[in-house]
PDB file of N, CA and C in Angstrom:
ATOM      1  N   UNK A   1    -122.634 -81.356 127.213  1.00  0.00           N
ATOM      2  CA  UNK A   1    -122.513 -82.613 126.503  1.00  0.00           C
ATOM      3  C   UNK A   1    -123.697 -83.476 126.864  1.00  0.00           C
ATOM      4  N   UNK A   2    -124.375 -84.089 125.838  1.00  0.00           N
ATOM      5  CA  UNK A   2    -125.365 -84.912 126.369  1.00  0.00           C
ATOM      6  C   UNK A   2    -124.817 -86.564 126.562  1.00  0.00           C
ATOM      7  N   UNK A   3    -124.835 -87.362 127.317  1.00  0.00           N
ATOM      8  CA  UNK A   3    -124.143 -88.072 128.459  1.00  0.00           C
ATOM      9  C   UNK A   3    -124.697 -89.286 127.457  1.00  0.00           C
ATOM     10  N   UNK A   4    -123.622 -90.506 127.070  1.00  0.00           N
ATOM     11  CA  UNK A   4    -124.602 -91.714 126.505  1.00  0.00           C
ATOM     12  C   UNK A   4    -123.830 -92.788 127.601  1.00  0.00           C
ATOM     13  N   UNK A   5    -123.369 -92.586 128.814  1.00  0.00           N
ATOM     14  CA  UNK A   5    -123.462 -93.260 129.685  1.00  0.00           C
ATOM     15  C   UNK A   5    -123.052 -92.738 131.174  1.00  0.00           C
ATOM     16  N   UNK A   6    -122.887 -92.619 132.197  1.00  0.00           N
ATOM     17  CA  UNK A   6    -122.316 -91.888 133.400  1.00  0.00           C
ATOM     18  C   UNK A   6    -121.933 -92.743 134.477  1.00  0.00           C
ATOM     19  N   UNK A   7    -120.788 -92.841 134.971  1.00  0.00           N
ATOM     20  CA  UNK A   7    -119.899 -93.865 135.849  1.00  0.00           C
ATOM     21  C   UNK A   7    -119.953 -92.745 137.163  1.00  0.00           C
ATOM     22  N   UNK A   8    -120.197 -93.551 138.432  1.00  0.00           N
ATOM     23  CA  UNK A   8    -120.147 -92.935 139.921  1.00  0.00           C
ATOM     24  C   UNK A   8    -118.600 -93.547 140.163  1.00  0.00           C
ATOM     25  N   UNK A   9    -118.040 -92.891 141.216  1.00  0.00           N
ATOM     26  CA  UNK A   9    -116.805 -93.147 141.543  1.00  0.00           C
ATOM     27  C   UNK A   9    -116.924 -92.718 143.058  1.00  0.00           C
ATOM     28  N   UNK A  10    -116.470 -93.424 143.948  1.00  0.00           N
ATOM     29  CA  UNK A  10    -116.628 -92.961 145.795  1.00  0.00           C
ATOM     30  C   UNK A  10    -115.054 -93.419 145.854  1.00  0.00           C
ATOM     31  N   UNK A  11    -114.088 -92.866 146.204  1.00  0.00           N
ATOM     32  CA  UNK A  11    -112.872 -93.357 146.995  1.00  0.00           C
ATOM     33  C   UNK A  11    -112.769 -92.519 148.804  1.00  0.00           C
ATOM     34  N   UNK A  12    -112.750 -93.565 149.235  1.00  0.00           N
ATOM     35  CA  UNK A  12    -112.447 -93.246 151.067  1.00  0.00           C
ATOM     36  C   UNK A  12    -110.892 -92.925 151.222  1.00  0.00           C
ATOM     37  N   UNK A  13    -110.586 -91.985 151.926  1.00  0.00           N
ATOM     38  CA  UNK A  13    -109.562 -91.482 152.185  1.00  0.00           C
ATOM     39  C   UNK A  13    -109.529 -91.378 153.952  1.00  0.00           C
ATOM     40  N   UNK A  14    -108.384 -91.210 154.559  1.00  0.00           N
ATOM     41  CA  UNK A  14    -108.087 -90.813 155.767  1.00  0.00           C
ATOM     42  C   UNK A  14    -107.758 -89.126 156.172  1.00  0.00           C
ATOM     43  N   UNK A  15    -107.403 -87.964 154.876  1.00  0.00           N
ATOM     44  CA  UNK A  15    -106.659 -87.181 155.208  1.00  0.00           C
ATOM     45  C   UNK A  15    -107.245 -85.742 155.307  1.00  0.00           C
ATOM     46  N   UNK A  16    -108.198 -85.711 155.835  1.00  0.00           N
ATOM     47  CA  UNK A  16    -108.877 -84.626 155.867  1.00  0.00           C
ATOM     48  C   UNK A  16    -108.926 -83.789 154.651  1.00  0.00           C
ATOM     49  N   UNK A  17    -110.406 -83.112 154.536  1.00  0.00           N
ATOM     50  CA  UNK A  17    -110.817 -82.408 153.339  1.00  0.00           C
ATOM     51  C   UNK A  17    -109.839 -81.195 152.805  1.00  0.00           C
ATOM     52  N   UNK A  18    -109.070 -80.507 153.335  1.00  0.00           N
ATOM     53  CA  UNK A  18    -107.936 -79.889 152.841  1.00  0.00           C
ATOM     54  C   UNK A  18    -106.835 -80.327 151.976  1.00  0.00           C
ATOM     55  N   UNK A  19    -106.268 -81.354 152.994  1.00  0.00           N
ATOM     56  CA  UNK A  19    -105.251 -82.645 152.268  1.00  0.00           C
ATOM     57  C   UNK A  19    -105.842 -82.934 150.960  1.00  0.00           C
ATOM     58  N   UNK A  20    -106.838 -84.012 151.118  1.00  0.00           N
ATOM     59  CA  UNK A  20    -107.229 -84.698 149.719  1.00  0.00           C
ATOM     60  C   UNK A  20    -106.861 -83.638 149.057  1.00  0.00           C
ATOM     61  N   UNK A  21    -108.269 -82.411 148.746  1.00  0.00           N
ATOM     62  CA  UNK A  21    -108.156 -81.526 147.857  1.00  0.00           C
ATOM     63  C   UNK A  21    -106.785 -81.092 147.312  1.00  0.00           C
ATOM     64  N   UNK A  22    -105.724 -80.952 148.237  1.00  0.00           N
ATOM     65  CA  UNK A  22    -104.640 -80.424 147.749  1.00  0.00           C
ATOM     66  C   UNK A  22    -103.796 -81.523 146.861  1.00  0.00           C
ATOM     67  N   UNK A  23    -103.850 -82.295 147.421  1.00  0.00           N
ATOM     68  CA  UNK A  23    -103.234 -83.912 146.664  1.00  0.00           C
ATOM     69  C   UNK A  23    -103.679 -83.655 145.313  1.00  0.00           C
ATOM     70  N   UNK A  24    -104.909 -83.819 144.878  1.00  0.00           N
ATOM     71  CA  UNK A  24    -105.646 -83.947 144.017  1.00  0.00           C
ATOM     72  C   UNK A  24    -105.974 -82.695 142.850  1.00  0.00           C
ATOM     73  N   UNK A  25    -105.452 -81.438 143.533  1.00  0.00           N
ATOM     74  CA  UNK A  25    -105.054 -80.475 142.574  1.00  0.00           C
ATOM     75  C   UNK A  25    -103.765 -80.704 142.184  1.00  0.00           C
ATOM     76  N   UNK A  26    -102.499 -80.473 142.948  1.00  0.00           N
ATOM     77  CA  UNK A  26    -101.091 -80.859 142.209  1.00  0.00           C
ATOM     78  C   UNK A  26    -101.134 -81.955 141.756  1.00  0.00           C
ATOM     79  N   UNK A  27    -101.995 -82.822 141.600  1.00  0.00           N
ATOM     80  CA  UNK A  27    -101.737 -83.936 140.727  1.00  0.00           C
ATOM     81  C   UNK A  27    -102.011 -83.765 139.456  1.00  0.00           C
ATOM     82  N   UNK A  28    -103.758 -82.676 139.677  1.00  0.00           N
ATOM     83  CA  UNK A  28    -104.096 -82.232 138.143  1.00  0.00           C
ATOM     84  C   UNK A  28    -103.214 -81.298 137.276  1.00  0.00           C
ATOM     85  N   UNK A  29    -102.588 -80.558 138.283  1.00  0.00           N
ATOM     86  CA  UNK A  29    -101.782 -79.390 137.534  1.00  0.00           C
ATOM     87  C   UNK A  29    -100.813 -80.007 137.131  1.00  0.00           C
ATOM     88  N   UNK A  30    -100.173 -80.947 137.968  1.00  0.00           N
ATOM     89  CA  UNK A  30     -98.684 -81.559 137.239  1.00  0.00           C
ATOM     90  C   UNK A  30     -98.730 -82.698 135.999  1.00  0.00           C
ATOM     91  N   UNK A  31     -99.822 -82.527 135.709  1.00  0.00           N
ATOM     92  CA  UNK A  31    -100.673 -83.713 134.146  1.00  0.00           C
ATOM     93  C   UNK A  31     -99.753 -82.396 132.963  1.00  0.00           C
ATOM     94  N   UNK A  32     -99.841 -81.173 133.516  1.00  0.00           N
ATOM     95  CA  UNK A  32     -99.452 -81.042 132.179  1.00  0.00           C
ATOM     96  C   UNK A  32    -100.299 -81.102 130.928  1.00  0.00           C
ATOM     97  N   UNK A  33     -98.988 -80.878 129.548  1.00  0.00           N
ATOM     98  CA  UNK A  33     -99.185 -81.234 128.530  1.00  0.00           C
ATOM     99  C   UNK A  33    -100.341 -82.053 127.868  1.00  0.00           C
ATOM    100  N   UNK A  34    -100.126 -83.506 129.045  1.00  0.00           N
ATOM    101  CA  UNK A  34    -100.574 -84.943 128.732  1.00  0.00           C
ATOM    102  C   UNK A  34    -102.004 -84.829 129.802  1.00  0.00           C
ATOM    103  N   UNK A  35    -102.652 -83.970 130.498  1.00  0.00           N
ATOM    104  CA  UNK A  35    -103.744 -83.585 131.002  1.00  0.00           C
ATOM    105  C   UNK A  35    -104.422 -82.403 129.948  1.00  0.00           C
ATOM    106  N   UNK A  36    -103.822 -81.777 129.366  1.00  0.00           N
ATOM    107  CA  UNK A  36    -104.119 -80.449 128.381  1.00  0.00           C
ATOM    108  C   UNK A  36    -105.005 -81.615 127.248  1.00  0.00           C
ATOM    109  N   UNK A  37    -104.227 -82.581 126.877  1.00  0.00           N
ATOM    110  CA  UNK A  37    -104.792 -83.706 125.448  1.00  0.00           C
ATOM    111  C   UNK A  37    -106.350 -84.002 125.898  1.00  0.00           C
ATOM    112  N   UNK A  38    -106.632 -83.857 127.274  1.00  0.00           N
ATOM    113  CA  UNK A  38    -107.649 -85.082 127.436  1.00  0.00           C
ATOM    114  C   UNK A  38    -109.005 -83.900 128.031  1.00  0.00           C
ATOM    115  N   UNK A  39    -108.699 -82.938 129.199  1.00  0.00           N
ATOM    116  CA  UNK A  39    -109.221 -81.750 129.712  1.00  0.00           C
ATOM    117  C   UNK A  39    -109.351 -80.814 129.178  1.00  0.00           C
ATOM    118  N   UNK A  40    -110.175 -80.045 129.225  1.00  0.00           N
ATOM    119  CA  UNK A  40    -110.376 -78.970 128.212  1.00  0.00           C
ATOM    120  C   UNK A  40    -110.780 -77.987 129.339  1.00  0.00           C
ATOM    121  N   UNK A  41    -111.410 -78.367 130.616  1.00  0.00           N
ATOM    122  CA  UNK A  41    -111.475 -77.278 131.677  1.00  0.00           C
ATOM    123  C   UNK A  41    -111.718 -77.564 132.897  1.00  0.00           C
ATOM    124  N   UNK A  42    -111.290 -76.851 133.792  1.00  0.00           N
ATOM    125  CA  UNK A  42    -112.275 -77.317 135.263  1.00  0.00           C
ATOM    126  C   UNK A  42    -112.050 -75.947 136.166  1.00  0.00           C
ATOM    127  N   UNK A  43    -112.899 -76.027 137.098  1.00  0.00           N
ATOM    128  CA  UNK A  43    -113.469 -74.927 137.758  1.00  0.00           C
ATOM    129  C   UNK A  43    -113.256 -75.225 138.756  1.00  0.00           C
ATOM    130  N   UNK A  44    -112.482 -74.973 140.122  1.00  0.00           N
ATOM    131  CA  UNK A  44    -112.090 -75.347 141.207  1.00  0.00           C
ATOM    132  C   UNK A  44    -113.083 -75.133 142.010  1.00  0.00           C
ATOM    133  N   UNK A  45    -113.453 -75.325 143.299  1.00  0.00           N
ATOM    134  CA  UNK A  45    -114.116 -74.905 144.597  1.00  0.00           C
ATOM    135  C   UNK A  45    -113.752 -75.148 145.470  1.00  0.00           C
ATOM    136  N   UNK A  46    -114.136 -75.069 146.731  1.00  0.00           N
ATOM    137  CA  UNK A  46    -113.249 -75.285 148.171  1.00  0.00           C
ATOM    138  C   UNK A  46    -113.608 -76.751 148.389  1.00  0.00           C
ATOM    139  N   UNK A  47    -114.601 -77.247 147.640  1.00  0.00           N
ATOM    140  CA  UNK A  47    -115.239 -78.884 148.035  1.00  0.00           C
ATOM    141  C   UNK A  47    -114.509 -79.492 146.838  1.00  0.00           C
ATOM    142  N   UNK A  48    -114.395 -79.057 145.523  1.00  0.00           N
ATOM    143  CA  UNK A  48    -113.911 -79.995 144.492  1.00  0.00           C
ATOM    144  C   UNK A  48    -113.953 -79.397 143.192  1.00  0.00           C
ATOM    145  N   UNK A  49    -114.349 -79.700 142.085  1.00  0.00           N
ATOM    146  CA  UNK A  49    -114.564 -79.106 140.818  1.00  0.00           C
ATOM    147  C   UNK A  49    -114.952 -79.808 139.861  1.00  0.00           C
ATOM    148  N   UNK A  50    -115.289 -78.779 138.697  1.00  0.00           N
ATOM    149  CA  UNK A  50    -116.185 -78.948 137.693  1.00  0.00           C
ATOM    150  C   UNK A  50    -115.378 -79.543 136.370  1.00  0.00           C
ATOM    151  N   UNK A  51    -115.698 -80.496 135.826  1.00  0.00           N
ATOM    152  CA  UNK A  51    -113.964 -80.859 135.027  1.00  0.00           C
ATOM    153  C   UNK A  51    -115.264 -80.745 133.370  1.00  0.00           C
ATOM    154  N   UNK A  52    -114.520 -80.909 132.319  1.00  0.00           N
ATOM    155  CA  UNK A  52    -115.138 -81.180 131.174  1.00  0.00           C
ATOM    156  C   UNK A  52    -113.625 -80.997 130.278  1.00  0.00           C
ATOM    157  N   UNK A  53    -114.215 -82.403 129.248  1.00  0.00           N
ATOM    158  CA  UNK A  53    -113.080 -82.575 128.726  1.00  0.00           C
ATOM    159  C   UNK A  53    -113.355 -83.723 127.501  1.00  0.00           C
ATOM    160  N   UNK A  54    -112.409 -83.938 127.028  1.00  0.00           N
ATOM    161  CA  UNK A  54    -112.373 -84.435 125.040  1.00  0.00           C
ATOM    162  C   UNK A  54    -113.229 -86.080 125.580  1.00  0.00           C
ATOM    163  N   UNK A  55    -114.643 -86.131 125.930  1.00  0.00           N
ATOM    164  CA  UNK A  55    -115.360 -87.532 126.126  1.00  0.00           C
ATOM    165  C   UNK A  55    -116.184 -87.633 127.030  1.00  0.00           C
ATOM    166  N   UNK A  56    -116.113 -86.663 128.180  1.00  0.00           N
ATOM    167  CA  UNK A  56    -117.137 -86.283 129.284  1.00  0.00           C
ATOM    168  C   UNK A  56    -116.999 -84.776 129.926  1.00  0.00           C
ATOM    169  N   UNK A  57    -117.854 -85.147 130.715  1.00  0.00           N
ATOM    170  CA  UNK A  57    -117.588 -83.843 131.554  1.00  0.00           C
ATOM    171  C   UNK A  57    -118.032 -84.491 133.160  1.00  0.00           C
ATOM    172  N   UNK A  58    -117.992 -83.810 134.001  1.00  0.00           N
ATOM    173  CA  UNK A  58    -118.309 -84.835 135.640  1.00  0.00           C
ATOM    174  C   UNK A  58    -117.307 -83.439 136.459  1.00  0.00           C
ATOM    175  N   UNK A  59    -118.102 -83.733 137.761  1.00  0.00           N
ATOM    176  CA  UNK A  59    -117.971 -82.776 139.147  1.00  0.00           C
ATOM    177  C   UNK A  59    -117.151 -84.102 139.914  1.00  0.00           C
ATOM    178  N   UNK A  60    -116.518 -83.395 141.068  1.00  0.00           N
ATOM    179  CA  UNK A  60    -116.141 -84.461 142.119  1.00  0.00           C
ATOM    180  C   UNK A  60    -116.458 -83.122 143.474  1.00  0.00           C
ATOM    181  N   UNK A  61    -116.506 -84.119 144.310  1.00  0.00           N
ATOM    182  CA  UNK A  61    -116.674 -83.536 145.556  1.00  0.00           C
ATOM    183  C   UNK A  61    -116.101 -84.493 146.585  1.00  0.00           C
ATOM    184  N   UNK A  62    -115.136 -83.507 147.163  1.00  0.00           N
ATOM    185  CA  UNK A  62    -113.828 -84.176 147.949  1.00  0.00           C
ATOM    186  C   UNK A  62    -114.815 -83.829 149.595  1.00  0.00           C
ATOM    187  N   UNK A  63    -114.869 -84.519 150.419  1.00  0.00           N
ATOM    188  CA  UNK A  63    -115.309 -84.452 152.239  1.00  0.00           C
ATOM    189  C   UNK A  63    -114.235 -84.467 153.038  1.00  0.00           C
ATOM    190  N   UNK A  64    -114.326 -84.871 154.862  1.00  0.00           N
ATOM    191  CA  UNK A  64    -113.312 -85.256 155.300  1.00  0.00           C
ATOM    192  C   UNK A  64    -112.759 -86.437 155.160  1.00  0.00           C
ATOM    193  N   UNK A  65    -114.103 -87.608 154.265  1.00  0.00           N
ATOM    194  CA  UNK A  65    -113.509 -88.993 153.997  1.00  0.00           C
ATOM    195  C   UNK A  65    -113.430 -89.160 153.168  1.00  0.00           C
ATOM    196  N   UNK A  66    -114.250 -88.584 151.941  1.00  0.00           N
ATOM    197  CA  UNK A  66    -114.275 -90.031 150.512  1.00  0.00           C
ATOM    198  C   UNK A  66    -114.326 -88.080 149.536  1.00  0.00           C
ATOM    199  N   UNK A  67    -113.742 -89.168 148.352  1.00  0.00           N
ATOM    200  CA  UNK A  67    -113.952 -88.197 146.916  1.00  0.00           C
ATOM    201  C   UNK A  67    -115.099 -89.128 146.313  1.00  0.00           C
ATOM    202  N   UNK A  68    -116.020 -88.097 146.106  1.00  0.00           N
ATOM    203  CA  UNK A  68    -117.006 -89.207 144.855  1.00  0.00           C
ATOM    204  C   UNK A  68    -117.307 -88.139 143.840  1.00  0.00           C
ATOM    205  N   UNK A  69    -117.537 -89.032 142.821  1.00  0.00           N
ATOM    206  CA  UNK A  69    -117.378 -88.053 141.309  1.00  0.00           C
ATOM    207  C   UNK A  69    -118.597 -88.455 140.908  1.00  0.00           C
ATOM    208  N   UNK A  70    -119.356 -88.051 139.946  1.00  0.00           N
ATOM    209  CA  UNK A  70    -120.313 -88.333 138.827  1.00  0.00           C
ATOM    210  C   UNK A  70    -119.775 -87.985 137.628  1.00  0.00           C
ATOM    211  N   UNK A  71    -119.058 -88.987 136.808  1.00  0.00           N
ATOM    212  CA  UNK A  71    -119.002 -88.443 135.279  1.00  0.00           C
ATOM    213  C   UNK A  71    -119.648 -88.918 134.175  1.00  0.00           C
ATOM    214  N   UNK A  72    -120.189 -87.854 133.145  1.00  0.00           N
ATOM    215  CA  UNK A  72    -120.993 -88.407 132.134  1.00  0.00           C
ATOM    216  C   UNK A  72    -120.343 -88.617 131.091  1.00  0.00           C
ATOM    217  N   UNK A  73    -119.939 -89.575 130.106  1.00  0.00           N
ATOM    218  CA  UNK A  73    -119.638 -90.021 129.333  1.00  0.00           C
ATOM    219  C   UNK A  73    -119.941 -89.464 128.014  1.00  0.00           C
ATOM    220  N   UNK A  74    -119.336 -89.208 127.134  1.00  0.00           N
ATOM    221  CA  UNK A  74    -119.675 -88.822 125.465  1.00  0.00           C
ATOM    222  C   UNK A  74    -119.568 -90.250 124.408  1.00  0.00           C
ATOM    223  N   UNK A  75    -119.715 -90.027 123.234  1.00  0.00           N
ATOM    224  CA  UNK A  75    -119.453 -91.422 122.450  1.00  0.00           C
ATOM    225  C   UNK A  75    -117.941 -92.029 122.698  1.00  0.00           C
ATOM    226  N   UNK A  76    -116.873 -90.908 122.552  1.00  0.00           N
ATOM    227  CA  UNK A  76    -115.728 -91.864 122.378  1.00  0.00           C
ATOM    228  C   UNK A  76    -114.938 -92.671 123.721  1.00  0.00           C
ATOM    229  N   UNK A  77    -115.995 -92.312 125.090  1.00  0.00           N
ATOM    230  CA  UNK A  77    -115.814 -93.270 126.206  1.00  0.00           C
ATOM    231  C   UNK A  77    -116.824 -93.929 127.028  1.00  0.00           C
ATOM    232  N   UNK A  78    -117.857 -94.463 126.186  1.00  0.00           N
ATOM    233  CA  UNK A  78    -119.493 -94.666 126.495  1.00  0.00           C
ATOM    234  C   UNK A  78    -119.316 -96.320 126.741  1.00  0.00           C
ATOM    235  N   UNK A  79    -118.597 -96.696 125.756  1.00  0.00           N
ATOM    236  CA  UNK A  79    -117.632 -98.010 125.493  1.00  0.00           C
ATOM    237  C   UNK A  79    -117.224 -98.761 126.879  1.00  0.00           C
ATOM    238  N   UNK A  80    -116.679 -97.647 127.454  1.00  0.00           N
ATOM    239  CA  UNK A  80    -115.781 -98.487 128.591  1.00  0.00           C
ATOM    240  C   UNK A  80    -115.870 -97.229 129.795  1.00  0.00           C
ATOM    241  N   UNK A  81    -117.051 -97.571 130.193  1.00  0.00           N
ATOM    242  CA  UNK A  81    -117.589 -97.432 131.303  1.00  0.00           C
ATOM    243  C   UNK A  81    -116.615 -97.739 132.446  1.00  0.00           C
ATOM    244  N   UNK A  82    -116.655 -99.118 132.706  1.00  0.00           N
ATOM    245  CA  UNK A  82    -115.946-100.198 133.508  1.00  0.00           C
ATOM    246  C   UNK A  82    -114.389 -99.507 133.929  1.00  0.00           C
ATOM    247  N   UNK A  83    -113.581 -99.346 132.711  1.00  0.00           N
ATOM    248  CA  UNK A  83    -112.415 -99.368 132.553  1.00  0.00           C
ATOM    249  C   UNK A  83    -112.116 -97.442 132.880  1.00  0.00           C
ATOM    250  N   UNK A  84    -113.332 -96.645 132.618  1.00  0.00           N
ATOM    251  CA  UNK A  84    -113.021 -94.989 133.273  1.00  0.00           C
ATOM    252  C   UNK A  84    -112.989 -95.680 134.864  1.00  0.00           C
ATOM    253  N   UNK A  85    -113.994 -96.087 135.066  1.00  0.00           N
ATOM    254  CA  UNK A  85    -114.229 -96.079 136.831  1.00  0.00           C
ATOM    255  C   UNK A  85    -113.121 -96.413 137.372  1.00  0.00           C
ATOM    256  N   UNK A  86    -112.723 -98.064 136.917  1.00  0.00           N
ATOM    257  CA  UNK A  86    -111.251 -98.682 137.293  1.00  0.00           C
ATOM    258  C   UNK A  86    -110.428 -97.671 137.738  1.00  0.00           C
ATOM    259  N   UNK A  87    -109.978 -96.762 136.383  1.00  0.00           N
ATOM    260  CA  UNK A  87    -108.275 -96.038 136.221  1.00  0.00           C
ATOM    261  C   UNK A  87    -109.038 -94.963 137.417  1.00  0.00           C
ATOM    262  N   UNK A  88    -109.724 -94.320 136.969  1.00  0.00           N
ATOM    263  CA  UNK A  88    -110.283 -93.339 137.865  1.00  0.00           C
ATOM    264  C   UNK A  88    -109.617 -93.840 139.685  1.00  0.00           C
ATOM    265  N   UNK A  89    -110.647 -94.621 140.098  1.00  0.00           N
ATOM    266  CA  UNK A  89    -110.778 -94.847 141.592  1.00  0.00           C
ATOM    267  C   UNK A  89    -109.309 -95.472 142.000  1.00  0.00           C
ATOM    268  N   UNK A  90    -108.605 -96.299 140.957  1.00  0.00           N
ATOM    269  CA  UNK A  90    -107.225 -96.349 141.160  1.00  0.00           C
ATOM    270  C   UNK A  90    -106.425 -95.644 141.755  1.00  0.00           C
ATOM    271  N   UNK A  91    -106.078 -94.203 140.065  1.00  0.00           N
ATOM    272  CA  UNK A  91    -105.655 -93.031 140.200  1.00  0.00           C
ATOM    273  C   UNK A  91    -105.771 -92.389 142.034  1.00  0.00           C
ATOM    274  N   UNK A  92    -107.242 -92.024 142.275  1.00  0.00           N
ATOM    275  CA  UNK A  92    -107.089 -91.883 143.397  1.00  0.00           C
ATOM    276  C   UNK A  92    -106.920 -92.319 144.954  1.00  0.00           C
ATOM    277  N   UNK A  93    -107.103 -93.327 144.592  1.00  0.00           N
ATOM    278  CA  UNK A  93    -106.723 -94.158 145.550  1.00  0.00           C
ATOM    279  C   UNK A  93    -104.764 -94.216 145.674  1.00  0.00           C
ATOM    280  N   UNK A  94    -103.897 -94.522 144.929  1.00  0.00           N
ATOM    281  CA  UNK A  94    -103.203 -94.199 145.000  1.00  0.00           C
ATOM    282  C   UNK A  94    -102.077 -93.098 145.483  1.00  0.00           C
ATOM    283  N   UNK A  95    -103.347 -91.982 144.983  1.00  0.00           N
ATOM    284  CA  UNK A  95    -102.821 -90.315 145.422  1.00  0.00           C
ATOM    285  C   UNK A  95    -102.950 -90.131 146.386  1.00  0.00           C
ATOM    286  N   UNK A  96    -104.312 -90.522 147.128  1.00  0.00           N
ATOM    287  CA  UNK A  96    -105.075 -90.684 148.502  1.00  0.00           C
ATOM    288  C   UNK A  96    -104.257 -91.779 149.744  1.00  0.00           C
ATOM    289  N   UNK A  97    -103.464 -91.990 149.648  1.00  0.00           N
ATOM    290  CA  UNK A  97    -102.605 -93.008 150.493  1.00  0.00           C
ATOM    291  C   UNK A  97    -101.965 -92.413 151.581  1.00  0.00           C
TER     292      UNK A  97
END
């Protein structure tokens, strides 16, 4: 996809690089249905994965402290930059607790 904007995302965590990762897969797998609408793929690794999906595509890479992502944006979320990062660093922050 060629990118018409790209949002960084860093969330700090406490739970060691195993934890996160695992948090952060059953969260993706349990999206479901309503993760199927929006994802179209991702590629796991022992550090994080490769996601691409209906508006971007973007890697994350989980450590023993922080998840940080790079995602690039397509037209129909180029718009709201602001508002991916928000839900994004939310999302994990939340999961990450």
């Amino acid at each position: 996809m060629s990118g018409m904007g790209s949002v960084r995302i860093r969330v700090e965590h406490a739970l060691g690089r195993q934890e996160a990762l695992s948090r952060i897969r059953r969260a993706a797998d349990g999206l479901g249905a309503k993760g199927a609408a929006y994802v179209k793929s991702v590629e796991w690794s022992e550090s994080g994965a490769v996601v691409a999906g209906d508006g971007f595509d973007g890697r994350f890479v989980v450590t023993d402290t922080d998840v940080t992502a790079e995602v690039e944006l397509g037209w129909k979320l180029a718009f709201f930059p602001l508002k991916v990062q928000r839900d994004a660093e939310a999302w994990l922050r939340d999961l990450l607790r």
